[in-house]
Every structure is written in structure tokens, then in C-alpha cells.
PDB file of N, CA and C in Angstrom:
ATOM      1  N   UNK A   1     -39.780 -90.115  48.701  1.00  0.00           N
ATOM      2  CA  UNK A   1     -40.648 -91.273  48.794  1.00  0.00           C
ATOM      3  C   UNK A   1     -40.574 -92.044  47.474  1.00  0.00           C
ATOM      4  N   UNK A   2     -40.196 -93.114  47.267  1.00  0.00           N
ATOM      5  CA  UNK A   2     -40.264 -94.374  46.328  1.00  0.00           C
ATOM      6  C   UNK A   2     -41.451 -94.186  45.546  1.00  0.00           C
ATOM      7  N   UNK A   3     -41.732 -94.181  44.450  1.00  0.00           N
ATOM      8  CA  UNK A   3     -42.674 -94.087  43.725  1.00  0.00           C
ATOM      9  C   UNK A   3     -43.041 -95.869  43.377  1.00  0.00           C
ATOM     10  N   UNK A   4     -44.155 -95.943  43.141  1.00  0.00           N
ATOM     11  CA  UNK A   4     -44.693 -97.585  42.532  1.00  0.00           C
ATOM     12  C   UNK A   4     -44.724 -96.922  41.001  1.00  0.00           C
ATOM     13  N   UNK A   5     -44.619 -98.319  40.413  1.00  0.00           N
ATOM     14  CA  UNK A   5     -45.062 -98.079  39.005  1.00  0.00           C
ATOM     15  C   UNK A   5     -45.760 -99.434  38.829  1.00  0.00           C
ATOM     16  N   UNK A   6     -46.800 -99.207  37.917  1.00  0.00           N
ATOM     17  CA  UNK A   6     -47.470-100.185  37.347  1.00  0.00           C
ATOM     18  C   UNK A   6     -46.530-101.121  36.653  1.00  0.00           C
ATOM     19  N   UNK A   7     -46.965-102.478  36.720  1.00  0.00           N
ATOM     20  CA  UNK A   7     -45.848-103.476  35.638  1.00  0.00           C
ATOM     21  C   UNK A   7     -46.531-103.344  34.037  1.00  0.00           C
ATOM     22  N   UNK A   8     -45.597-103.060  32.954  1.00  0.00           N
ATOM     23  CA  UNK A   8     -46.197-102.963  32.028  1.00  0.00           C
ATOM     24  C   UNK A   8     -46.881-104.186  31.339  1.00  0.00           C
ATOM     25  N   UNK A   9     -47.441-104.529  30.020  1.00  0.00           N
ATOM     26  CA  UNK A   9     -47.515-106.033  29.923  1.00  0.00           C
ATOM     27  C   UNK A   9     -46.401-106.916  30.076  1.00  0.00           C
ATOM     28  N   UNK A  10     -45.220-106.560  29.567  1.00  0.00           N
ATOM     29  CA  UNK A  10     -43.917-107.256  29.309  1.00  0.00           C
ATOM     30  C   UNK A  10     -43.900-108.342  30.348  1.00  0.00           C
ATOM     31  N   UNK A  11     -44.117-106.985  31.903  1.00  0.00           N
ATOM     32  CA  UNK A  11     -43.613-108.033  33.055  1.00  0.00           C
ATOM     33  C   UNK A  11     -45.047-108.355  33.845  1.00  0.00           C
ATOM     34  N   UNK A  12     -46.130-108.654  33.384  1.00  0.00           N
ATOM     35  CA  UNK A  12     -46.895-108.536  34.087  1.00  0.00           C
ATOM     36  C   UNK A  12     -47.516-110.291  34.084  1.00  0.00           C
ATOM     37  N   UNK A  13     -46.802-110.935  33.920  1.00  0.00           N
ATOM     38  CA  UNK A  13     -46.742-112.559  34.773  1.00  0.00           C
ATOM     39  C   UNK A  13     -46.029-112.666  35.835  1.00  0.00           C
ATOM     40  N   UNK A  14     -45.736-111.688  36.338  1.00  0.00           N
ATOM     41  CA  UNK A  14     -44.859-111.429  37.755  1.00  0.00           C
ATOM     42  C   UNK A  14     -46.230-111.107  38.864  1.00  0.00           C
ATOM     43  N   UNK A  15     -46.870-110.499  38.256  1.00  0.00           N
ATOM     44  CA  UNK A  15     -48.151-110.827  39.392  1.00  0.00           C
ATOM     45  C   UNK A  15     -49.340-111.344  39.358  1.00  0.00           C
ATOM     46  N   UNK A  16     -48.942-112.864  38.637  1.00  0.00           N
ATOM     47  CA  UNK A  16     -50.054-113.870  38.618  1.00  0.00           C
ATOM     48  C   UNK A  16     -49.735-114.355  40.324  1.00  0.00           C
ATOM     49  N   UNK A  17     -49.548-114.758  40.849  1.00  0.00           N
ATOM     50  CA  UNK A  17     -49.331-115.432  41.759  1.00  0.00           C
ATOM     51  C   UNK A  17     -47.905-115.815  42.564  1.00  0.00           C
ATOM     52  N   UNK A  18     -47.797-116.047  43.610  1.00  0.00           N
ATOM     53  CA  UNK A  18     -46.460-116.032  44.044  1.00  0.00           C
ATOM     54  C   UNK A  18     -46.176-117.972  44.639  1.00  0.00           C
ATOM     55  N   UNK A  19     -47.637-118.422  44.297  1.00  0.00           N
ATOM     56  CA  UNK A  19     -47.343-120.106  44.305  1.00  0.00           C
ATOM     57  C   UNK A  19     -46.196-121.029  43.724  1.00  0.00           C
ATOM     58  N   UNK A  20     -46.475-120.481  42.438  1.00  0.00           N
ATOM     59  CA  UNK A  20     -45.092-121.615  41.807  1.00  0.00           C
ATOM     60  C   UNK A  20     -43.939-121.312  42.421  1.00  0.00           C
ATOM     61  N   UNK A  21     -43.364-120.268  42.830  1.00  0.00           N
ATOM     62  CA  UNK A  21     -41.620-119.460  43.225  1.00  0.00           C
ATOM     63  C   UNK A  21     -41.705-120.470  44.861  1.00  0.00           C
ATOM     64  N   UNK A  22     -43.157-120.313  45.303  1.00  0.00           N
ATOM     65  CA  UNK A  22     -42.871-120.550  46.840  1.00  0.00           C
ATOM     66  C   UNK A  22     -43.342-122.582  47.324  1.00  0.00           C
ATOM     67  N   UNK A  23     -44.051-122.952  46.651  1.00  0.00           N
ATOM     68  CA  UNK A  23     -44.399-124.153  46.512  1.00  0.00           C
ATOM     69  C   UNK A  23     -43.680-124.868  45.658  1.00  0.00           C
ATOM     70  N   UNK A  24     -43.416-124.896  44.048  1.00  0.00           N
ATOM     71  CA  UNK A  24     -42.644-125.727  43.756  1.00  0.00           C
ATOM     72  C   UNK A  24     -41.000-126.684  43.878  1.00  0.00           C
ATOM     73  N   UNK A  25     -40.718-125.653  44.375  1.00  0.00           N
ATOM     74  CA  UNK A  25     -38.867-125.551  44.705  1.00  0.00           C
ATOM     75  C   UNK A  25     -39.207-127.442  45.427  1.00  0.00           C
ATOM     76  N   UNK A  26     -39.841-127.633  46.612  1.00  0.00           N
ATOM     77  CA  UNK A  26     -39.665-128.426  47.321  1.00  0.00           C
ATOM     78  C   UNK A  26     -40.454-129.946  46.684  1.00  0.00           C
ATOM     79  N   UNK A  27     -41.526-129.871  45.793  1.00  0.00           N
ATOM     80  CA  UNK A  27     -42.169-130.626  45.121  1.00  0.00           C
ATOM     81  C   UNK A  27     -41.332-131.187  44.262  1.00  0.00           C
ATOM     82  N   UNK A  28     -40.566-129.960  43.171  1.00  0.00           N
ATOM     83  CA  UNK A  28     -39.672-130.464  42.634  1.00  0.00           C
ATOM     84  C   UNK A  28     -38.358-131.763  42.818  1.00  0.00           C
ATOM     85  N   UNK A  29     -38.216-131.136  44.072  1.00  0.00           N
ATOM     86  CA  UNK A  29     -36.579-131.867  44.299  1.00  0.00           C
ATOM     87  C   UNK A  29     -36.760-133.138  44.924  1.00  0.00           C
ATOM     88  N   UNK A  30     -38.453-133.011  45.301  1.00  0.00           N
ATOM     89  CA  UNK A  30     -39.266-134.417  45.858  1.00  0.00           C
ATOM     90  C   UNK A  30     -38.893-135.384  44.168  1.00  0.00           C
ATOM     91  N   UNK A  31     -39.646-134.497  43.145  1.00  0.00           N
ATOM     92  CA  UNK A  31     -39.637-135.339  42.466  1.00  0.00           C
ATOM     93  C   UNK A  31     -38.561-135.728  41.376  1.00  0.00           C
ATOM     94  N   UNK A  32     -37.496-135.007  41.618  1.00  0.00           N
ATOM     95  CA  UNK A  32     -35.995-135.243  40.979  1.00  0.00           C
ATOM     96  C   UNK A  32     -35.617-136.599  41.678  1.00  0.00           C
ATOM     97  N   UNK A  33     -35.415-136.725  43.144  1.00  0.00           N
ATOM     98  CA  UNK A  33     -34.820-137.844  44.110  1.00  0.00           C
ATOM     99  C   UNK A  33     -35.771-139.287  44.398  1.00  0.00           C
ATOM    100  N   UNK A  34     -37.299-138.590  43.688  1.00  0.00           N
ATOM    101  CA  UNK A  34     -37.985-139.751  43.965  1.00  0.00           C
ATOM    102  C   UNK A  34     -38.658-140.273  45.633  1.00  0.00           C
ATOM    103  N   UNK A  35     -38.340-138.626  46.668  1.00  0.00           N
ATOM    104  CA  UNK A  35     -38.768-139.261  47.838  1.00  0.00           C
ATOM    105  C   UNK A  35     -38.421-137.945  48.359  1.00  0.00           C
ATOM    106  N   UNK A  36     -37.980-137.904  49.723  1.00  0.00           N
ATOM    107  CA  UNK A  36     -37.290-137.015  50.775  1.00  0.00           C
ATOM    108  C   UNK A  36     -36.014-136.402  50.095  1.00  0.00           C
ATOM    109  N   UNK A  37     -36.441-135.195  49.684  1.00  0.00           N
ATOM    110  CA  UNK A  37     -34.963-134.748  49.185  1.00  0.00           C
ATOM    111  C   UNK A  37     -33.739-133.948  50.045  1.00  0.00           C
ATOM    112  N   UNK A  38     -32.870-134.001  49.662  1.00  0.00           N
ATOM    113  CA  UNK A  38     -31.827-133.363  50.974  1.00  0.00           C
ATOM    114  C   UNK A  38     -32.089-131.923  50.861  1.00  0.00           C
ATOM    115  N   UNK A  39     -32.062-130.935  51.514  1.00  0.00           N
ATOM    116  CA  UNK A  39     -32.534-129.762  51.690  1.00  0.00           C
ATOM    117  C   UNK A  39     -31.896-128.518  51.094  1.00  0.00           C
ATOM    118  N   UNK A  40     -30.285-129.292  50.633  1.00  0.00           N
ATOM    119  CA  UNK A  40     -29.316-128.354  49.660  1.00  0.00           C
ATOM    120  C   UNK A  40     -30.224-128.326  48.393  1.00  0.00           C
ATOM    121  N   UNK A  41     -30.701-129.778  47.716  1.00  0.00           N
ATOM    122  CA  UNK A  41     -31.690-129.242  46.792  1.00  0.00           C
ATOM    123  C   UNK A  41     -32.542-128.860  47.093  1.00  0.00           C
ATOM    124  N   UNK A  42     -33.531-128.772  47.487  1.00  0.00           N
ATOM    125  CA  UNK A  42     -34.957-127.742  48.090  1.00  0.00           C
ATOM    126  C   UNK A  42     -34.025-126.731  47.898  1.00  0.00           C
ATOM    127  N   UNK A  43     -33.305-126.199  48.422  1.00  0.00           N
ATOM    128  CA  UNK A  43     -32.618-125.209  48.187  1.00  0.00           C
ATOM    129  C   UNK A  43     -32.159-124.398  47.133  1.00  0.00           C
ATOM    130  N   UNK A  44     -31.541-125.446  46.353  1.00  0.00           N
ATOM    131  CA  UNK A  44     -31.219-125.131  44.904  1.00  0.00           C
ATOM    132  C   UNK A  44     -32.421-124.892  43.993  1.00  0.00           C
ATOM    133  N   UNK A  45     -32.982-125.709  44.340  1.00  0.00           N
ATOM    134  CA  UNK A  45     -34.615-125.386  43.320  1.00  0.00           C
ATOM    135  C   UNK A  45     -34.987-124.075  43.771  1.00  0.00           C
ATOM    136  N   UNK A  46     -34.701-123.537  45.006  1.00  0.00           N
ATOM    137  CA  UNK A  46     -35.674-122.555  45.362  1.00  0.00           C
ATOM    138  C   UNK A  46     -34.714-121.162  44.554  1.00  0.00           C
ATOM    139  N   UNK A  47     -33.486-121.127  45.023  1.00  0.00           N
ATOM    140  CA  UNK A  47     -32.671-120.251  44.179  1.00  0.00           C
ATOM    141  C   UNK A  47     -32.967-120.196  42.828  1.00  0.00           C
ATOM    142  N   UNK A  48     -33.365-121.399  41.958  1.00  0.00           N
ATOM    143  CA  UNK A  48     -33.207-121.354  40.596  1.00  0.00           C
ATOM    144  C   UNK A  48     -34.969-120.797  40.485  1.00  0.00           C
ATOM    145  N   UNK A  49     -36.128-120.479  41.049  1.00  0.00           N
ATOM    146  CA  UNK A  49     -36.746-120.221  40.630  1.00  0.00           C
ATOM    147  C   UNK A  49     -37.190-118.522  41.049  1.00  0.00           C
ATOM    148  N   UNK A  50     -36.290-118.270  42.306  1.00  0.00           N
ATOM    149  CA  UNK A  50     -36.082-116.869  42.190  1.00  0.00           C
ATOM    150  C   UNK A  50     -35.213-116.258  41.488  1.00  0.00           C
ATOM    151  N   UNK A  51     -34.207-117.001  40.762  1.00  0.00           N
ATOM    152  CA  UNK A  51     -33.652-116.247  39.811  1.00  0.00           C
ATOM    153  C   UNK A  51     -34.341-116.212  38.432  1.00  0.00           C
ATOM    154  N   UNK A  52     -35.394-116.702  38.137  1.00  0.00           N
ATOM    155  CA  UNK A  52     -36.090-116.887  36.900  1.00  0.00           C
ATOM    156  C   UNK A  52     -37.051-115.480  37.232  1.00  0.00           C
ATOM    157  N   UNK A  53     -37.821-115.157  38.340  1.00  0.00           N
ATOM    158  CA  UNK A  53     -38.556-114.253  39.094  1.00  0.00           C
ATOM    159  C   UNK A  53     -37.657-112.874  38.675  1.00  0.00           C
ATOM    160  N   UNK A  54     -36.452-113.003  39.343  1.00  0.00           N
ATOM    161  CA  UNK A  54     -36.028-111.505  39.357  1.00  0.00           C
ATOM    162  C   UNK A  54     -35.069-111.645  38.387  1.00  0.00           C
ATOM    163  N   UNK A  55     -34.716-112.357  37.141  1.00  0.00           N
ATOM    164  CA  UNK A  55     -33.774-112.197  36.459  1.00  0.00           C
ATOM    165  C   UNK A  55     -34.990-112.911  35.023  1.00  0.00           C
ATOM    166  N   UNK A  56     -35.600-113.460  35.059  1.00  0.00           N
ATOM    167  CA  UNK A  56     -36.072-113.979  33.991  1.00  0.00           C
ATOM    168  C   UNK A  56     -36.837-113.363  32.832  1.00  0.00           C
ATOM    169  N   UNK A  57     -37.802-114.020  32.322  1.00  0.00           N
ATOM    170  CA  UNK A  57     -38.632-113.710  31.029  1.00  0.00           C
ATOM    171  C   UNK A  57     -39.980-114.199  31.277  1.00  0.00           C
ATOM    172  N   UNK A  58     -40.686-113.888  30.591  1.00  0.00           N
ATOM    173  CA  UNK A  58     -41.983-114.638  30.643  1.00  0.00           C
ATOM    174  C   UNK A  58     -41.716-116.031  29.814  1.00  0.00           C
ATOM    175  N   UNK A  59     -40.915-115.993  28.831  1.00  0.00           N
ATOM    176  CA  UNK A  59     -40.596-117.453  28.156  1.00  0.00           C
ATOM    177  C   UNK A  59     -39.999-117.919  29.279  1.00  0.00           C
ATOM    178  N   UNK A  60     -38.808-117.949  29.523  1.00  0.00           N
ATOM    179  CA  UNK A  60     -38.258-118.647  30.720  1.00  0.00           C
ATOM    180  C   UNK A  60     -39.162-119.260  31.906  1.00  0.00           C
ATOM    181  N   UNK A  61     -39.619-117.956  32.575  1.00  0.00           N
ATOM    182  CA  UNK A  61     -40.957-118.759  33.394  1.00  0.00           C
ATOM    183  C   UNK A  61     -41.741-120.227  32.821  1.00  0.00           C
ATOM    184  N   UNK A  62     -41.988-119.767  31.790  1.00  0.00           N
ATOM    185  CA  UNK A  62     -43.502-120.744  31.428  1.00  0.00           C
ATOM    186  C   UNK A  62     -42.069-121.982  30.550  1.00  0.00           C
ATOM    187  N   UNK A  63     -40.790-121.599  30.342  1.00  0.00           N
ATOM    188  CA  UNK A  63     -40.304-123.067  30.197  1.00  0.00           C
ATOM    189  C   UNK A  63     -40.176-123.997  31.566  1.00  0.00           C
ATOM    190  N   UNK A  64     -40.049-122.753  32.100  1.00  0.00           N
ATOM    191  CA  UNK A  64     -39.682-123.504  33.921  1.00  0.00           C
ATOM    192  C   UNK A  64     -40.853-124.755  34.346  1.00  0.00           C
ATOM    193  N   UNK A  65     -42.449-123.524  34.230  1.00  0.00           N
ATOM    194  CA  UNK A  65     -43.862-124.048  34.432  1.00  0.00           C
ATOM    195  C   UNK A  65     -43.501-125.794  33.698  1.00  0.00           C
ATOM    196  N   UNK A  66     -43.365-125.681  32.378  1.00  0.00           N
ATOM    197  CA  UNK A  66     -43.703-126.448  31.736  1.00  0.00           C
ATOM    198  C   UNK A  66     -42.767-127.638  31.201  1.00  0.00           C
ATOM    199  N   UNK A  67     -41.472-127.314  32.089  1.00  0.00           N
ATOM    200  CA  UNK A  67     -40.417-128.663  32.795  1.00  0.00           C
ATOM    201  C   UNK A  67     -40.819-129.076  33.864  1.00  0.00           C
ATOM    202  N   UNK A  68     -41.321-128.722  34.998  1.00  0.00           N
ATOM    203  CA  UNK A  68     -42.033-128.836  36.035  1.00  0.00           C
ATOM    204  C   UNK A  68     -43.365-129.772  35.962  1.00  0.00           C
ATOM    205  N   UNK A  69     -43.973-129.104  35.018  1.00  0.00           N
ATOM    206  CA  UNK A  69     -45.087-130.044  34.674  1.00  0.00           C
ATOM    207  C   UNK A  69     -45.111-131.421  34.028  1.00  0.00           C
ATOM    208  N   UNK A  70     -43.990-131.556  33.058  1.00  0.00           N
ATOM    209  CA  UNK A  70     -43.545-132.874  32.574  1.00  0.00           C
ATOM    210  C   UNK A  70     -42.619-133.784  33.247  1.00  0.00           C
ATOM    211  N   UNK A  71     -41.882-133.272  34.167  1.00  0.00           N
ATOM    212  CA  UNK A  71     -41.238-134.232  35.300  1.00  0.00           C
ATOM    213  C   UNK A  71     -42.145-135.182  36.487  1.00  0.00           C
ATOM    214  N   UNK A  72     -43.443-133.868  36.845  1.00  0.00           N
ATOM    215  CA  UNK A  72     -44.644-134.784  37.763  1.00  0.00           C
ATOM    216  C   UNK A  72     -45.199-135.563  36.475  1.00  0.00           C
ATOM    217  N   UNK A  73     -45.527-135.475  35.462  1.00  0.00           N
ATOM    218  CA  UNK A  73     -46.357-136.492  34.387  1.00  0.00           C
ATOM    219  C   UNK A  73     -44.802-137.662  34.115  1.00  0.00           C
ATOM    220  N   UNK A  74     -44.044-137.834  34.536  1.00  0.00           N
ATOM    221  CA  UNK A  74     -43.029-138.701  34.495  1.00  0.00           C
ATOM    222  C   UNK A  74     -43.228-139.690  35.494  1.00  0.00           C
ATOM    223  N   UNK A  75     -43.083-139.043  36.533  1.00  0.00           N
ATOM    224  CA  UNK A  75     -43.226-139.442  38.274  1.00  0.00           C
ATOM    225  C   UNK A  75     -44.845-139.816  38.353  1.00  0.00           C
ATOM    226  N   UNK A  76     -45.863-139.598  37.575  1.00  0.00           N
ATOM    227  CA  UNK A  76     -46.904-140.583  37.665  1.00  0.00           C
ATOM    228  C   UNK A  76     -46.571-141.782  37.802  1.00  0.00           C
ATOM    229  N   UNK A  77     -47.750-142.676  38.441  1.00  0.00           N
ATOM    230  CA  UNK A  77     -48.338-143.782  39.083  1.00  0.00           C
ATOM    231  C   UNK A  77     -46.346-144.542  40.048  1.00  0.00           C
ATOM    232  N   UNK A  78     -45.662-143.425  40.516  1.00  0.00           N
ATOM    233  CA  UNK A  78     -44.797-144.031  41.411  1.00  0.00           C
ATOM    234  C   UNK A  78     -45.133-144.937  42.047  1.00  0.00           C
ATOM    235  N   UNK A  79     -45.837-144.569  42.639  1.00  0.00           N
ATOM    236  CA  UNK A  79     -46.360-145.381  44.094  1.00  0.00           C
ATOM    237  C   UNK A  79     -46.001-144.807  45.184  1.00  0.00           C
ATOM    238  N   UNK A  80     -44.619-143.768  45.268  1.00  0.00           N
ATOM    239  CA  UNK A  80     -44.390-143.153  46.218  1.00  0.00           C
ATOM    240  C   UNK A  80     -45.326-142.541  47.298  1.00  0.00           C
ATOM    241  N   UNK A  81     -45.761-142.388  48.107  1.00  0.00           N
ATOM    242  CA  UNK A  81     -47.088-141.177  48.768  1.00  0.00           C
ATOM    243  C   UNK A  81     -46.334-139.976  48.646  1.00  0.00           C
ATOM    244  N   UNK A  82     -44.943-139.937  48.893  1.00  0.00           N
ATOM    245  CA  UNK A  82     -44.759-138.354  49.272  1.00  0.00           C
ATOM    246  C   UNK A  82     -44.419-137.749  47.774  1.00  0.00           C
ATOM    247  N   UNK A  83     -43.833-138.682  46.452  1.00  0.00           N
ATOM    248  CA  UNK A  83     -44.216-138.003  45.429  1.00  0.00           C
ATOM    249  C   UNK A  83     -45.270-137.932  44.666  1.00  0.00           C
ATOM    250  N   UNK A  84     -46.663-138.858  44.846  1.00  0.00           N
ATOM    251  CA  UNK A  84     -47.653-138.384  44.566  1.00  0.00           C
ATOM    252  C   UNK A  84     -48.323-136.933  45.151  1.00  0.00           C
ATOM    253  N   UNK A  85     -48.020-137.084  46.284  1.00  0.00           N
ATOM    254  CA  UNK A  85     -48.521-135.794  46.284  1.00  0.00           C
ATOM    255  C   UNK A  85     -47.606-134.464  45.928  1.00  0.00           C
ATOM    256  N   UNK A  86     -46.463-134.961  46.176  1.00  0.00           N
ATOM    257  CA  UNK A  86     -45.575-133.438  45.401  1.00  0.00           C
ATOM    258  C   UNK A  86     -46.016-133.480  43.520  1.00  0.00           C
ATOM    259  N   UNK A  87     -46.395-134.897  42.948  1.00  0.00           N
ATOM    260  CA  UNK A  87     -46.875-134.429  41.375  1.00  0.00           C
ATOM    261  C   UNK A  87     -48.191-134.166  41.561  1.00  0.00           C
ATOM    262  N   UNK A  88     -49.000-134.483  42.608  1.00  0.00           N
ATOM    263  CA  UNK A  88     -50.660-133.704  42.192  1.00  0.00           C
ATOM    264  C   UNK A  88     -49.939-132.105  42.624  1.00  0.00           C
ATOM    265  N   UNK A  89     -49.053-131.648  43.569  1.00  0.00           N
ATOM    266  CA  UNK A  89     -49.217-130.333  44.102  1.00  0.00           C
ATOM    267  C   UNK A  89     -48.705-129.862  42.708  1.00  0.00           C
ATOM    268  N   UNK A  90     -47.758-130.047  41.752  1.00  0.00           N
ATOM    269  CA  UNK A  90     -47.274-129.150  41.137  1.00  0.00           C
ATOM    270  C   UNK A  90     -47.934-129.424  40.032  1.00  0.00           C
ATOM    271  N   UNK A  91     -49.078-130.177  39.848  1.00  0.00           N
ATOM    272  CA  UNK A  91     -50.373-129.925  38.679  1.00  0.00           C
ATOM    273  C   UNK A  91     -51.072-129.226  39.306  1.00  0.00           C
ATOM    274  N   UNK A  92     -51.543-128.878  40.666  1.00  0.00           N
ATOM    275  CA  UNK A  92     -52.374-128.193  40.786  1.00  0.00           C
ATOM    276  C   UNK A  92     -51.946-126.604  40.722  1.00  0.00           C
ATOM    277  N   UNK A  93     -50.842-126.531  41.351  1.00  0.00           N
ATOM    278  CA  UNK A  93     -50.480-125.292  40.873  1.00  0.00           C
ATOM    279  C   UNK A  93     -50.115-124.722  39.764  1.00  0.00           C
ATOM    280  N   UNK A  94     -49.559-125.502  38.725  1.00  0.00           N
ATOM    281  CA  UNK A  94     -49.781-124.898  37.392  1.00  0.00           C
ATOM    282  C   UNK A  94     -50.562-124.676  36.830  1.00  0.00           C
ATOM    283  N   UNK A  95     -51.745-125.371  37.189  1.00  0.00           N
ATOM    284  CA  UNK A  95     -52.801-125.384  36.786  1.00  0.00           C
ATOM    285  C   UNK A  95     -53.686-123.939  37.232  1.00  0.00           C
ATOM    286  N   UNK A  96     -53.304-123.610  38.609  1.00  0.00           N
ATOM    287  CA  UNK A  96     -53.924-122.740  39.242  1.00  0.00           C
ATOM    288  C   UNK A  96     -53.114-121.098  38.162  1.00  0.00           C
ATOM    289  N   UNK A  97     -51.931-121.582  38.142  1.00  0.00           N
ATOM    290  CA  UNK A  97     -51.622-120.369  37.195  1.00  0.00           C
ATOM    291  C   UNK A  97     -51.955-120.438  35.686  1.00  0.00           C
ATOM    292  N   UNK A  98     -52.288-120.940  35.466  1.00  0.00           N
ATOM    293  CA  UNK A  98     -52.274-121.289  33.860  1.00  0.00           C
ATOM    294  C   UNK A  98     -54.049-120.750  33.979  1.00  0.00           C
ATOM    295  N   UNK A  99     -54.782-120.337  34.543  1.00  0.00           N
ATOM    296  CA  UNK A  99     -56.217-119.916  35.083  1.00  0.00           C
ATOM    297  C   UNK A  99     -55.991-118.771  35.519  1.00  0.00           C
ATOM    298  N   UNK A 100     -55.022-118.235  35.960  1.00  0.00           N
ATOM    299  CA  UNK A 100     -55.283-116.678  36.299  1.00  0.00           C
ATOM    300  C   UNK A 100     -54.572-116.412  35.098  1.00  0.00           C
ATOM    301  N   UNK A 101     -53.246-116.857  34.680  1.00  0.00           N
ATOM    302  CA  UNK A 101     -52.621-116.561  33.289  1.00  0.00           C
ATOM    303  C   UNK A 101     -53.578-115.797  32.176  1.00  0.00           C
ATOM    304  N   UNK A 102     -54.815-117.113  32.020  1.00  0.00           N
ATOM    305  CA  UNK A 102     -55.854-116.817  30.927  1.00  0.00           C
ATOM    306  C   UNK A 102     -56.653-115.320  31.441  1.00  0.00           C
ATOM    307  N   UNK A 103     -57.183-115.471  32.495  1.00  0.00           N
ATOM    308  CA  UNK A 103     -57.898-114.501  33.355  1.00  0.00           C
ATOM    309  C   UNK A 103     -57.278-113.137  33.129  1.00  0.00           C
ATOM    310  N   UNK A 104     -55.645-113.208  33.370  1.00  0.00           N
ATOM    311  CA  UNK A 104     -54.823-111.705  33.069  1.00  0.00           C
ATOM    312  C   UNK A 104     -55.090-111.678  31.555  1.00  0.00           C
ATOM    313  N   UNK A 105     -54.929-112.505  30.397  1.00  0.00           N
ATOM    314  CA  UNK A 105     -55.004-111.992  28.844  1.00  0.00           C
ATOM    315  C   UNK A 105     -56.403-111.566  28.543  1.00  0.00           C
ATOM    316  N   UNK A 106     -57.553-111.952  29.518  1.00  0.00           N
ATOM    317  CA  UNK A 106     -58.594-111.530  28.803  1.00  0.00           C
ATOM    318  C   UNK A 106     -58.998-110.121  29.206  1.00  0.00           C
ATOM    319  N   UNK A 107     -58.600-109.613  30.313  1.00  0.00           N
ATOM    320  CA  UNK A 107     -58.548-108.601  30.759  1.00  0.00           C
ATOM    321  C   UNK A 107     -57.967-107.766  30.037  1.00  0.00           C
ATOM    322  N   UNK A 108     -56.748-108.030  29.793  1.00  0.00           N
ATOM    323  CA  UNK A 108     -55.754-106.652  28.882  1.00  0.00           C
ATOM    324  C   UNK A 108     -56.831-106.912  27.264  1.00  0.00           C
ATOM    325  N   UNK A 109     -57.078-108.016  26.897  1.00  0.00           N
ATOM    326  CA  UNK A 109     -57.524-107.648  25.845  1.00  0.00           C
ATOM    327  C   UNK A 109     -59.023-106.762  25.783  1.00  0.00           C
ATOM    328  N   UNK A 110     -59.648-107.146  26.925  1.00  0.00           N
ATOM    329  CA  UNK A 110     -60.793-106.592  26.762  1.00  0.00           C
ATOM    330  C   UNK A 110     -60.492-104.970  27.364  1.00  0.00           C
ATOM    331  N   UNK A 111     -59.226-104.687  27.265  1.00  0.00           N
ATOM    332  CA  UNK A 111     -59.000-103.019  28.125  1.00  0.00           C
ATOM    333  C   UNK A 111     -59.072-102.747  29.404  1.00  0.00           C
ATOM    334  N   UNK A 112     -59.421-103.814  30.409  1.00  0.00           N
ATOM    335  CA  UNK A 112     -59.532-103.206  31.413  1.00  0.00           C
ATOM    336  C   UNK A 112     -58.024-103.456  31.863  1.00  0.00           C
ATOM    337  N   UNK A 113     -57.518-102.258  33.472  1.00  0.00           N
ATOM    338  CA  UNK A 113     -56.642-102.681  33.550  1.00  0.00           C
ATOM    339  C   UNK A 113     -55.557-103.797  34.237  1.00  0.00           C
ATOM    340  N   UNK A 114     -54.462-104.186  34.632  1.00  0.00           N
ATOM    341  CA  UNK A 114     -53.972-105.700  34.675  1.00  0.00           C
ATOM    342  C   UNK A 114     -53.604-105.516  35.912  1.00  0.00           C
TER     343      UNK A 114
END
């Protein structure tokens, strides 16, 4: 039988949430093309952020987060509808991680466990 192991701190931004890996990919490539993106990118975004997942870092991640986040603050006041809402979705979800993020450090610091 497979044993579990706890994630140590190292990797333990791997279970903040599984939003950004599964929501951004498509927000993104909304907001690379400026509209309806062709689905090879949705695609490509989605590969490049499971390889950050199962091949990455916690730096890497949070450079990812935080290219992501400055491309929708680019793509402000478009006018587009479908990339306004792909740049509110991918503020809200960083946002939503960047809140459990804090939530996981205060925990390990205060000892309890993660």
C-alpha cells in the first residue's frame, strides 16, 4: 500500500489551492490575444502551468502568479467584455491565493500544522 507523506514546508504552496493551474491557463491566453483565444493556446498556457506544478519552485510559481497579474493590470480598461472579465478573474484569483498563501505562513509560524 502507497504510503502519503506530508508536504514539507519547501513544497507546501502546492496545496494552497488548485485555482490558478485550473482557471488561469484560459484567462491568460484571453488576455495575450486580446479576445477569443485559439484553443492550442489555452492549451499551451495550461501545459506551461502544470509544468510549473509538477516541475517547479515556489519562486517560479509566484513569478508565474505575478506575470499573470501584471499582464491583466496591462489589459485594464480594454473595453473588451470577454477580457475584462478574464483580468477581474485572474485578480481575483490571485488574490484568492495570495490569502490562503498568508493564512498557510501564519500557521507554520504559529506551530500549528500546514
Amino acid at each position: 500500500m502507497p504510503r502519503v507523506r506530508l508536504l514539507g514546508a519547501r513544497h507546501a504552496w502546492l496545496s494552497i489551492t488548485p485555482e490558478p493551474e485550473q482557471e488561469l491557463p484560459r484567462a491568460l491566453a484571453v488576455l495575450r490575444v486580446g479576445g477569443g483565444p485559439p484553443e492550442e493556446l489555452v492549451e499551451r498556457e495550461r501545459a506551461r502551468a502544470e509544468r510549473l506544478v509538477l516541475q517547479g519552485t515556489r519562486r517560479t510559481w509566484l513569478a508565474y502568479l505575478q506575470e499573470s497579474l501584471a499582464l491583466a493590470r496591462e489589459r485594464a480598461g480594454d473595453g473588451d467584455a470577454e477580457v475584462d472579465a478574464a483580468r477581474a478573474l485572474v485578480e481575483e484569483v490571485i488574490e484568492n491565493h495570495d490569502n490562503l498563501a498568508l493564512g498557510l505562513a501564519r500557521r507554520r509560524k504559529n506551530g500549528d500544522a500546514a
